[in-house]
Protein backbone atom coordinates (compact mmCIF):
# COMPACT_ATOMS: atom_id res chain seq x y z
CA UNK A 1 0.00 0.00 0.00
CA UNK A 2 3.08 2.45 1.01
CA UNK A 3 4.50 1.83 -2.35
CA UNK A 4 1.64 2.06 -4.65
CA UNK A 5 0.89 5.17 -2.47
CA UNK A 6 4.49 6.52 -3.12
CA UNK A 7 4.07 5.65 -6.55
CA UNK A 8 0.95 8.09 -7.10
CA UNK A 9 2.82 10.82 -5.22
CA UNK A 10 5.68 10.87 -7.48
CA UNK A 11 3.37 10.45 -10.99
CA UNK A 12 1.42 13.56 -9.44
CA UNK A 13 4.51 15.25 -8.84
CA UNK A 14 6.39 14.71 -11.79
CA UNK A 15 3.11 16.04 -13.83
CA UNK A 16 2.83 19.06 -11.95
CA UNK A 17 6.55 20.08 -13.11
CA UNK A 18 5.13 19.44 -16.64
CA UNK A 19 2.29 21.47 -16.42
CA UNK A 20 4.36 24.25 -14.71
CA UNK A 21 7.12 24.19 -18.11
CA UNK A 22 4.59 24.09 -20.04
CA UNK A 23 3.28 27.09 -18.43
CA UNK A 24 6.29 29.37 -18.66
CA UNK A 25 6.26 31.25 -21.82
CA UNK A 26 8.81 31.17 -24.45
CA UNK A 27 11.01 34.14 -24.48
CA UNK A 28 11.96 34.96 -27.88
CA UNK A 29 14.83 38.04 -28.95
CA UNK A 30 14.14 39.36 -32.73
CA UNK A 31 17.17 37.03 -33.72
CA UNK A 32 15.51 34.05 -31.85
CA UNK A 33 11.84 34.69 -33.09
CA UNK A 34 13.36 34.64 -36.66
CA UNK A 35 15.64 31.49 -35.74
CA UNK A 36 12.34 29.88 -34.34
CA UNK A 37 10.63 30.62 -37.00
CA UNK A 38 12.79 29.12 -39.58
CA UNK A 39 12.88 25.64 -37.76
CA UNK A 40 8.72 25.66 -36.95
CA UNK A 41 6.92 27.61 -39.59
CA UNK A 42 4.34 25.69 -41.70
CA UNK A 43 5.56 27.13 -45.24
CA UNK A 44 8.98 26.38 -44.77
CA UNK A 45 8.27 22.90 -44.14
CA UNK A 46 6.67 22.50 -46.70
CA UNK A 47 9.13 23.92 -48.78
CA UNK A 48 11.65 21.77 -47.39
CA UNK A 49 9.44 18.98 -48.58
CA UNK A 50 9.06 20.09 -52.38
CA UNK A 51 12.82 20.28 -52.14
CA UNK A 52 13.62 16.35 -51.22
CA UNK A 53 10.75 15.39 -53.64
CA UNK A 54 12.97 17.35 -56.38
CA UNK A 55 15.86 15.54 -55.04
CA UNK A 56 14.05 12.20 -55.47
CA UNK A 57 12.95 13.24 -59.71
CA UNK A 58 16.40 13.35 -60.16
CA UNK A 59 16.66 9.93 -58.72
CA UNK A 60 13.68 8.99 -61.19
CA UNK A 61 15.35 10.60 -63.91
CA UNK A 62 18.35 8.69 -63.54
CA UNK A 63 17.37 5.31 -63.05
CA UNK A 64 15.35 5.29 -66.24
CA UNK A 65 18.67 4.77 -67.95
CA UNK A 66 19.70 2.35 -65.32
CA UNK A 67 19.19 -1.35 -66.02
CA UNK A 68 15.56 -2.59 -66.06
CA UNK A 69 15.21 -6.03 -64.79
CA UNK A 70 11.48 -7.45 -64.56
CA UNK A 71 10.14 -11.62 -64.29
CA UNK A 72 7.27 -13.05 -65.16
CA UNK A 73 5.39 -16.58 -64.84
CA UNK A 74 2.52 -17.15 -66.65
CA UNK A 75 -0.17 -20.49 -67.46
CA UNK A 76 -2.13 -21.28 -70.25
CA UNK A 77 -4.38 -23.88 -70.18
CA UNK A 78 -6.11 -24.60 -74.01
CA UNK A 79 -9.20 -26.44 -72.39
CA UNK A 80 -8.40 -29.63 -74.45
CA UNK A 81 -8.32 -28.02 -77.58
CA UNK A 82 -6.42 -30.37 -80.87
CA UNK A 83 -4.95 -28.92 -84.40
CA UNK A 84 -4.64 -31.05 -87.27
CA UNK A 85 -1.92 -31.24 -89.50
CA UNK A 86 -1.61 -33.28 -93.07
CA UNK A 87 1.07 -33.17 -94.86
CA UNK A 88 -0.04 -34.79 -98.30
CA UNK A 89 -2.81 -36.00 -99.40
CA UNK A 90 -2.37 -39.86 -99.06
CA UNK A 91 -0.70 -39.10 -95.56
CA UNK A 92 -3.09 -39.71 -92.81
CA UNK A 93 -3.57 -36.42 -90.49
CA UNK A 94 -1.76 -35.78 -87.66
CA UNK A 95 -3.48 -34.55 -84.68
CA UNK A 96 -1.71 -31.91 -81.92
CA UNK A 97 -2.85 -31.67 -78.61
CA UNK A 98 -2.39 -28.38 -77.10
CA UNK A 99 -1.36 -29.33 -73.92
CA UNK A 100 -1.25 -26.61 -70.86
CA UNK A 101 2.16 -24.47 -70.50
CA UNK A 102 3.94 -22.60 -68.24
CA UNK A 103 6.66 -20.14 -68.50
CA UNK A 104 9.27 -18.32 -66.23
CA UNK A 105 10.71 -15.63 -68.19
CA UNK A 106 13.22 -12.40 -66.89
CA UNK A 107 14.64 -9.91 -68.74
CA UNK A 108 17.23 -7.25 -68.46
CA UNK A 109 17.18 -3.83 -70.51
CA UNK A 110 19.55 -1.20 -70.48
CA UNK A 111 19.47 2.41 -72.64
CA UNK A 112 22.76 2.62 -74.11
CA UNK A 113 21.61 6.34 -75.67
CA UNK A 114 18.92 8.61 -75.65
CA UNK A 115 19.47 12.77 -76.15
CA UNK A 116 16.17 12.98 -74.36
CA UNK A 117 17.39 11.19 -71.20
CA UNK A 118 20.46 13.26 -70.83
CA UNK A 119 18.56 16.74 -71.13
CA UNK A 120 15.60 15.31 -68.82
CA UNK A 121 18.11 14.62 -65.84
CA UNK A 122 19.41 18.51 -66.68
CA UNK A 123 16.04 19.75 -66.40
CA UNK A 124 15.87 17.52 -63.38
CA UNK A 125 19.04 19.41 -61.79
CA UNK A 126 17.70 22.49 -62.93
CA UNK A 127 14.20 22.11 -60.71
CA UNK A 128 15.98 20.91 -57.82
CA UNK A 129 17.74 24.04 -57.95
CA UNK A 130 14.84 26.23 -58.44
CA UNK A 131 13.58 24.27 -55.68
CA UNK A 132 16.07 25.38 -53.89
CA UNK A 133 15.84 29.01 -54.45
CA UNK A 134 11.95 29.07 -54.29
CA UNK A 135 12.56 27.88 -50.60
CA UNK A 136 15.28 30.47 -49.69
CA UNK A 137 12.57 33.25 -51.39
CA UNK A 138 10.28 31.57 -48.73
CA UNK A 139 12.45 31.64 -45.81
CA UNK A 140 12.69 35.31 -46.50
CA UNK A 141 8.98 36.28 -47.22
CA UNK A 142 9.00 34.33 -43.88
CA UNK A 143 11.74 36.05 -41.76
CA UNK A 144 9.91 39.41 -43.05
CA UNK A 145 6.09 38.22 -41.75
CA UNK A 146 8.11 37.40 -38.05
CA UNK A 147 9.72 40.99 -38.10
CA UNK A 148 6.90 42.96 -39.03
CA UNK A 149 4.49 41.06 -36.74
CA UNK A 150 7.20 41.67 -33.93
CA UNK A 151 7.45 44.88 -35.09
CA UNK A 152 3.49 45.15 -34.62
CA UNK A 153 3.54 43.53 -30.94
CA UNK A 154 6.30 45.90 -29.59
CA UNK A 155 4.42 48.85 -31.05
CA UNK A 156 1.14 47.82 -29.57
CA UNK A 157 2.81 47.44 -26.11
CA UNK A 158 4.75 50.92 -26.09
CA UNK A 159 0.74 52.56 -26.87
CA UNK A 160 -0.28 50.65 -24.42
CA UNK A 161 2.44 51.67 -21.38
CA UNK A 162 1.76 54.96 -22.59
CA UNK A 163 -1.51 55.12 -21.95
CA UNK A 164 -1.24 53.25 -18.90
CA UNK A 165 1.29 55.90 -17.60
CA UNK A 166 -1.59 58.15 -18.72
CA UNK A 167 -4.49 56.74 -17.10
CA UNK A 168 -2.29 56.33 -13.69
CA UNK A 169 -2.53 60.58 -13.87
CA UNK A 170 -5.69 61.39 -15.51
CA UNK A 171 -6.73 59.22 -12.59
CA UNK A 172 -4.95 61.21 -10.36
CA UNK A 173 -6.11 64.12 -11.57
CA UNK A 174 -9.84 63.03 -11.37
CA UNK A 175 -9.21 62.13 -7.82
CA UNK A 176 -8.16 65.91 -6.90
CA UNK A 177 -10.73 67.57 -9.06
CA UNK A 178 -13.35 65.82 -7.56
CA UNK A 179 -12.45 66.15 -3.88
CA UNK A 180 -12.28 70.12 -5.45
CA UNK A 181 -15.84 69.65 -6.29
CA UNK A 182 -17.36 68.17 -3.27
CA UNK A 183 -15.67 71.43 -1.32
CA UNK A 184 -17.08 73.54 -3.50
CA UNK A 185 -14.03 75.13 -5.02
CA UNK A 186 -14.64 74.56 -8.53
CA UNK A 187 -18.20 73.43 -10.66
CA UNK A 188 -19.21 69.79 -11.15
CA UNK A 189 -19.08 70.27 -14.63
CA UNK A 190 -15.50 70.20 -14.69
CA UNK A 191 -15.77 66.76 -12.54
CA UNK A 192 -17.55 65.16 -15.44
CA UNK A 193 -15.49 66.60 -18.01
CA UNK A 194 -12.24 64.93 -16.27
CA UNK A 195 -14.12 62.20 -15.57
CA UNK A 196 -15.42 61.70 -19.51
CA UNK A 197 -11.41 62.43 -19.70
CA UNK A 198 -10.82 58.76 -17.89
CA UNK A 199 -13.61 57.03 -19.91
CA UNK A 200 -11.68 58.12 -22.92
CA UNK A 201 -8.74 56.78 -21.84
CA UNK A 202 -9.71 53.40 -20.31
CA UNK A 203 -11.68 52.72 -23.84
CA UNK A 204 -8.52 53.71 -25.75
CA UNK A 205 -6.81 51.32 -23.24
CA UNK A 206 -8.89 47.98 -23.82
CA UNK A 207 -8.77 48.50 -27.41
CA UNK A 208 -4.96 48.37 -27.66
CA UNK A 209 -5.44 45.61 -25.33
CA UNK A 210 -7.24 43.61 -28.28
CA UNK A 211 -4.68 44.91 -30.68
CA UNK A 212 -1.78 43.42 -28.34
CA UNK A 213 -3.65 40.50 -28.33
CA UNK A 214 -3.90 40.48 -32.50
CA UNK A 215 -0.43 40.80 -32.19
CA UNK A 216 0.62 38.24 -30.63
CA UNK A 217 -2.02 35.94 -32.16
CA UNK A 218 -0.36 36.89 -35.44
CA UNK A 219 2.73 36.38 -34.64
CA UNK A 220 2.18 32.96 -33.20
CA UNK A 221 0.81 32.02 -35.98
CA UNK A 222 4.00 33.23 -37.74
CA UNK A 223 6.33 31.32 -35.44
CA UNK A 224 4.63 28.25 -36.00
CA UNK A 225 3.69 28.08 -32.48
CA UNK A 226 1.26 25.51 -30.99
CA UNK A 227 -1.97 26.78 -29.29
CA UNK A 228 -1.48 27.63 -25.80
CA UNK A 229 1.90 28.54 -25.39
CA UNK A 230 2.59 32.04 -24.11
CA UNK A 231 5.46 33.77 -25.43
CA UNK A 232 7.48 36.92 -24.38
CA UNK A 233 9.10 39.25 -26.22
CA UNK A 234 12.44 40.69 -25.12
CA UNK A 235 13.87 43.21 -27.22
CA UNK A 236 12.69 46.68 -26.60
CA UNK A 237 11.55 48.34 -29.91
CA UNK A 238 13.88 51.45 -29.16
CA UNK A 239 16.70 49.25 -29.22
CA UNK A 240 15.37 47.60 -33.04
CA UNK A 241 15.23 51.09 -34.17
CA UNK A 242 18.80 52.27 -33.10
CA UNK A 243 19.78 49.04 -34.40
CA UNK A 244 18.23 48.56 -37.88
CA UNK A 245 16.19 52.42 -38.88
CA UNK A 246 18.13 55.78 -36.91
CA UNK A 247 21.61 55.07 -37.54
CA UNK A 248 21.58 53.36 -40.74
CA UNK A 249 23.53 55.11 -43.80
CA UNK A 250 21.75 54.07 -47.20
CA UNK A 251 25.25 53.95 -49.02
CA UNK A 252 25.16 50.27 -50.22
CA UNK A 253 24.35 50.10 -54.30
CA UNK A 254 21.46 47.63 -55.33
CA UNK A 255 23.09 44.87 -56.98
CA UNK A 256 19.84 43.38 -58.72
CA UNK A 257 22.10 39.91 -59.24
CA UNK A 258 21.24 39.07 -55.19
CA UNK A 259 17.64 39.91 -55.64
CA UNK A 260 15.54 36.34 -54.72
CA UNK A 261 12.78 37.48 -57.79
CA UNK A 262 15.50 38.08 -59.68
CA UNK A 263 17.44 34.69 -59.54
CA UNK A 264 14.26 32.91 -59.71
CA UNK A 265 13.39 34.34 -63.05
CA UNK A 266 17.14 33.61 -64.19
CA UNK A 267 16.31 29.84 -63.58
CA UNK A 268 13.03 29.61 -65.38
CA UNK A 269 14.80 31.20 -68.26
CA UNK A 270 17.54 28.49 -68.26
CA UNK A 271 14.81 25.73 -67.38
CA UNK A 272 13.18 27.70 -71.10
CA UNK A 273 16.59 26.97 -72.66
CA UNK A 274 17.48 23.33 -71.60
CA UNK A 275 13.45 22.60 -72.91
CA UNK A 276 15.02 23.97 -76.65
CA UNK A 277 17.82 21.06 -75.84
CA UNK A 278 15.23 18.72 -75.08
CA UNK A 279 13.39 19.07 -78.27
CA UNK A 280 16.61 19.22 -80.48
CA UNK A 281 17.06 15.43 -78.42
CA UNK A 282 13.68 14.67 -79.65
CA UNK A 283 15.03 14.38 -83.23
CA UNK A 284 18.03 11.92 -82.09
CA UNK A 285 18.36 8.18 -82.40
CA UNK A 286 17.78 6.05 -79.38
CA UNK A 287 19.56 2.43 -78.59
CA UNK A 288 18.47 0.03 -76.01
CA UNK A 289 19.86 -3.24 -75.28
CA UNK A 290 17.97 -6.35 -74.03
CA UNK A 291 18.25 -9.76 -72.86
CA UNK A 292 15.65 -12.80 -71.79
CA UNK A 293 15.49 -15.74 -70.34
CA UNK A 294 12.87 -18.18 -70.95
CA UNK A 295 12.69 -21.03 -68.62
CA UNK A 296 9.78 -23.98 -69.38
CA UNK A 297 8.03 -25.04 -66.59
CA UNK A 298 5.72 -26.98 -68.14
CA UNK A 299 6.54 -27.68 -72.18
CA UNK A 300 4.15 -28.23 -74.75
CA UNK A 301 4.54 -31.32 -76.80
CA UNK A 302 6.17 -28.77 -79.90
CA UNK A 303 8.42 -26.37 -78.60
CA UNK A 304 10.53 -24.17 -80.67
CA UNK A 305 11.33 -20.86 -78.70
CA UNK A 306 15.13 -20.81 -77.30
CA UNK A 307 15.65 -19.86 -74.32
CA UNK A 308 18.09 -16.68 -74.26
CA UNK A 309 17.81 -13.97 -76.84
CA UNK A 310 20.00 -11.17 -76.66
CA UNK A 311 19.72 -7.72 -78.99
CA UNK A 312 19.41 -4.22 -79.97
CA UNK A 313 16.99 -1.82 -80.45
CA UNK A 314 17.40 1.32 -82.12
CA UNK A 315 14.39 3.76 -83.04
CA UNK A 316 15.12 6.69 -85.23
CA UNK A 317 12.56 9.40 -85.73
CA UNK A 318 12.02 9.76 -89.45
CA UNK A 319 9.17 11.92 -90.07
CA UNK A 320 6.47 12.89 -87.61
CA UNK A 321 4.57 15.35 -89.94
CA UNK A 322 5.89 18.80 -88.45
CA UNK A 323 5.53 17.44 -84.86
CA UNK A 324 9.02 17.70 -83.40
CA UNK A 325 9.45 21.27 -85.81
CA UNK A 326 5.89 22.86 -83.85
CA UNK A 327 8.02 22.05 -80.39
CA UNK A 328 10.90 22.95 -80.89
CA UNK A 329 9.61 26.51 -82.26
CA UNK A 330 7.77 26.48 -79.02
CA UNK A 331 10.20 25.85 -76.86
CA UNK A 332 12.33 28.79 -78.60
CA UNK A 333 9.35 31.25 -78.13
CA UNK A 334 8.97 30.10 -74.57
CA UNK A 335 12.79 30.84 -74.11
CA UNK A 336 12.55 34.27 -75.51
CA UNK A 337 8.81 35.54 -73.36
CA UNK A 338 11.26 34.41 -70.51
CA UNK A 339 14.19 36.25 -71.69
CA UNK A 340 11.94 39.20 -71.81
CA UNK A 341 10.21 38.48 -68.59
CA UNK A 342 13.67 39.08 -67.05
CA UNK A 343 14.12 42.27 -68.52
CA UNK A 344 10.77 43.63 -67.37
CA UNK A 345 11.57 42.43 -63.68
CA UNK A 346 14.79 43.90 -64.05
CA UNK A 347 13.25 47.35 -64.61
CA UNK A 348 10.60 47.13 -62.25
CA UNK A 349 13.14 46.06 -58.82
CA UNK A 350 15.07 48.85 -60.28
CA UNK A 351 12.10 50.98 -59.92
CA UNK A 352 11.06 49.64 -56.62
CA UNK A 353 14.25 49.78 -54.64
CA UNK A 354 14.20 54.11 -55.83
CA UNK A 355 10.76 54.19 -54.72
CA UNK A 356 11.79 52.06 -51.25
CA UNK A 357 14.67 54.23 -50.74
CA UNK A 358 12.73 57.50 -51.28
CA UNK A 359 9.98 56.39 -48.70
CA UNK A 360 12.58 55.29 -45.98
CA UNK A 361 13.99 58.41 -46.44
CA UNK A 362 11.01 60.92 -45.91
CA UNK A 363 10.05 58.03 -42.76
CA UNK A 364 13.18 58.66 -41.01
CA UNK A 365 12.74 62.85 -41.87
CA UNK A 366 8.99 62.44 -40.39
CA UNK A 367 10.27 60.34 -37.58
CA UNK A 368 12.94 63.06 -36.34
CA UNK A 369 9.70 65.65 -36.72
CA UNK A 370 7.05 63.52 -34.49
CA UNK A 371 10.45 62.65 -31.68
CA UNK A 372 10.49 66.47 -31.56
CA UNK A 373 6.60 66.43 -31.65
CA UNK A 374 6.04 64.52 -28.39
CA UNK A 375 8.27 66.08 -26.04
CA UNK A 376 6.83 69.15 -27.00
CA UNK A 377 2.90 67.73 -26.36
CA UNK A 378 4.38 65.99 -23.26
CA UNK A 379 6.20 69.65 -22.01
CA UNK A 380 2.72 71.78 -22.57
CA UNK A 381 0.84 68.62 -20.55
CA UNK A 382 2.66 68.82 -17.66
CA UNK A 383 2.07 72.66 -17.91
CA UNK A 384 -1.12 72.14 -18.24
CA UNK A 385 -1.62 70.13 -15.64
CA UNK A 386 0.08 72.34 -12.72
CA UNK A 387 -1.81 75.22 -14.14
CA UNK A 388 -5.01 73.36 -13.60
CA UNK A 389 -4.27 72.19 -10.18
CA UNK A 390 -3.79 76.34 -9.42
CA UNK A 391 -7.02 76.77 -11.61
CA UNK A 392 -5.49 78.63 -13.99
CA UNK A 393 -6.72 77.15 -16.91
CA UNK A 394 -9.88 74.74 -17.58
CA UNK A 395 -10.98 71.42 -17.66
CA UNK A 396 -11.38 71.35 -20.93
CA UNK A 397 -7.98 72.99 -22.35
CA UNK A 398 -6.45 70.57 -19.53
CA UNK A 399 -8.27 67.48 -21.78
CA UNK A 400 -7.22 68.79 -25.09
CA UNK A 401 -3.28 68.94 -24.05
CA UNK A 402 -3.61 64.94 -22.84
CA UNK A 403 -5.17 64.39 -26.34
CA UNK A 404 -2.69 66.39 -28.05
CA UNK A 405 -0.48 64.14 -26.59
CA UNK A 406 -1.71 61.07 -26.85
CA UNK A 407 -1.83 61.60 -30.36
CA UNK A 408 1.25 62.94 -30.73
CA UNK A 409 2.73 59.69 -28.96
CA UNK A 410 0.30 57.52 -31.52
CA UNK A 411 1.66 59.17 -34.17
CA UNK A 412 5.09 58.70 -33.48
CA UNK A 413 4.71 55.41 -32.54
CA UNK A 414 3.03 55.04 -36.42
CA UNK A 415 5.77 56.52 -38.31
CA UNK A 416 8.58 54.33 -36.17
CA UNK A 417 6.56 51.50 -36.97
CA UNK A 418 6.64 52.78 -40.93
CA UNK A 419 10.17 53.50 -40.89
CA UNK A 420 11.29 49.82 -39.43
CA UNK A 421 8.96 48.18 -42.09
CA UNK A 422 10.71 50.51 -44.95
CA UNK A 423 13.79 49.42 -43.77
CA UNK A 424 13.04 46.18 -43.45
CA UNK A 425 11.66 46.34 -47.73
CA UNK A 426 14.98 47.57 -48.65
CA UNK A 427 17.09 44.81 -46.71
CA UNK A 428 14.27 42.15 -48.37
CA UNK A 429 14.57 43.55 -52.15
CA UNK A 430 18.29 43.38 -51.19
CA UNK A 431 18.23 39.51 -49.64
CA UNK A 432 20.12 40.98 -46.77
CA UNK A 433 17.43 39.73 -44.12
């Protein structure tokens, strides 16, 4: 009884340390959320998939001009059926039985040449490469959805402290204007303007609430992150924009040859040109070599087939009525749309990374304006706020400075937000992620 007793006490014990690590939320840096993100996110996996099945159509590819070995057995069974056979006319007719059979045959092939083999495991390569680069595009499209919805979370939370810090005085300031009005000193009406004042303030502080929540909900999903698990973000967003937006010096040239849309459109126009080699192979001879073996398990009474035959095959396209001509002309249109595909998305990054650069620019100029914006808002609030506690100004020019500056400290908040994201575009259309 002591030990089966014992034995409960531990299980229980043992699952209560469980339930507390499962509880304890996962702290994650902007490195580590990336890092995590990489290793747990849904796309890439799946990515990582259509990469090994590219890896295995090579494998295909190849072994078609591998040797082919295959065996059979069959039975036959002629139901009692007879042939007659005379030779002459005065000979009397002789009468076959066709008596059941049974065969054990294997064979062995092997393609000795084929163009269209050779160019198919090319094309092969070729994918797996693409493959390749298709899931390094999606690593990156990835690594930008974690940044920007950390970018979003730490945003949401600096509103939120903000007006937090804001409600703490407004509070405050409620509390001393109405003790003010109960003695008499100043008019209720200012009471329920401070107090509409706090209203204002709590509902702007549940709905950032629900858009910290969002956040986080977003970026979960992001992270790859299994229902339930809390997680805690550790990098402060001030220190992401000294980091990555304030101090950065856009000196480095766009080389267009490191863009991920750009490479990717390089490939399909090589994939365009091996598909002209593959219908040039179309036109080629093709030679296969084959052997069988025939074993009898069960002979009929006549029996001429040997055993082991050994040979060659070779097929050579003669004419296939314009066939192989229509393909190969599409296969050289195909390679020039592509060709000219390129050259379009060559134009438009070029276009894009201007147009980036220009925005991140005027960001950081508007960002230096609302930084100047909010201490000023902050400055007349606190004036504002000793001048009403002497009653030298009203309630209401006392609620229009905290809304000045709440706004101001929204707006800021905004345009920091803008400027990371801008940044983060030009590292992206860069591939420096």
């Amino acid at each position: 009884m002591k030990n089966l007793f014992k034995t409960v006490l531990i299980t229980v014990s043992c699952l209560s340390v469980v339930s507390l690590q499962a509880q304890e939320p996962l702290v994650l840096s902007l490195d580590s959320a990336v890092n995590y993100a990489i290793n747990h996110n849904k796309t890439l996996i799946n990515s990582k998939f259509t990469i090994d099945k590219s890896k295995q159509k090579i494998l295909e590819t190849i072994s078609q001009g591998l040797p082919q070995i295959s065996a059979s057995i069959d039975y036959t069974n002629y139901l009692g059926a007879e042939a007659s056979l005379q030779m002459s006319e005065q000979a009397p007719p002789i009468t076959i039985e066709f008596n059941p059979t049974s065969n054990f045959n294997a064979s062995i092939s092997q393609l000795i040449f084929n163009g269209s083999y050779y160019a198919g495991i090319q094309m092969s390569k070729l994918a797996k490469t693409m493959a390749e680069q298709s899931y390094i595009k999606d690593e990156m499209s990835v690594k930008e959805q974690v940044i920007q919805a950390y970018y979003i979370v730490l945003a949401s939370e600096r509103i939120l402290n903000i007006i937090k810090e804001n409600k703490t005085n407004v509070e405050l300031i409620y509390e001393k204007t109405k003790h003010l009005a109960s003695a008499g000193i100043i008019e209720q009406a200012d009471e329920k303007k401070i107090s509409l004042m706090v209203s204002s303030v709590d509902n702007a502080l549940k709905s950032t609430e629900r858009q910290v929540q969002m956040g986080y909900s977003l970026l979960q999903l992001q992270l790859g992150i299994e229902t339930g698990q809390d997680i805690k973000l550790s990098t402060n967003i001030n220190e992401i924009a000294q980091r990555f937006a304030i101090q950065r010096v856009l000196e480095d040239q766009f080389n267009i040859q490191n863009n991920l849309d750009y490479k990717l459109v390089s490939l399909q126009g090589e994939m365009a040109k091996k598909q002209i080699t593959l219908a040039k192979a179309g036109n080629l001879p093709s030679l296969v070599a084959f052997y069988s073996y025939t074993e009898k398990l069960k002979e009929p009474l006549f029996d001429m087939t040997p055993k082991n035959v050994l040979g060659l095959t070779l097929s050579i396209p003669i004419f296939s009525s314009g066939q192989r001509y229509s393909q190969l002309n599409q296969a050289k249109i195909d390679y020039k749309i592509s060709e000219n595909t390129r050259e379009i998305v060559t134009e438009q990054l070029s276009i894009q990374e201007k147009q980036l650069r220009f925005n991140y620019n005027n960001l950081l100029e508007q960002f230096n304006t609302q930084k100047t914006n909010i201490e000023i808002a902050k400055e007349v609030l606190n004036h504002m706020n000793l001048k009403y506690q002497q009653g030298l100004v009203s309630s209401l020019e006392l609620t229009s400075a905290n809304t000045d500056y709440l706004t101001a400290e929204s707006n800021y908040t905004n345009i920091l937000l803008q400027l990371l994201n801008a940044e983060l575009s030009l590292r992206k259309i860069n591939n420096t992620i």
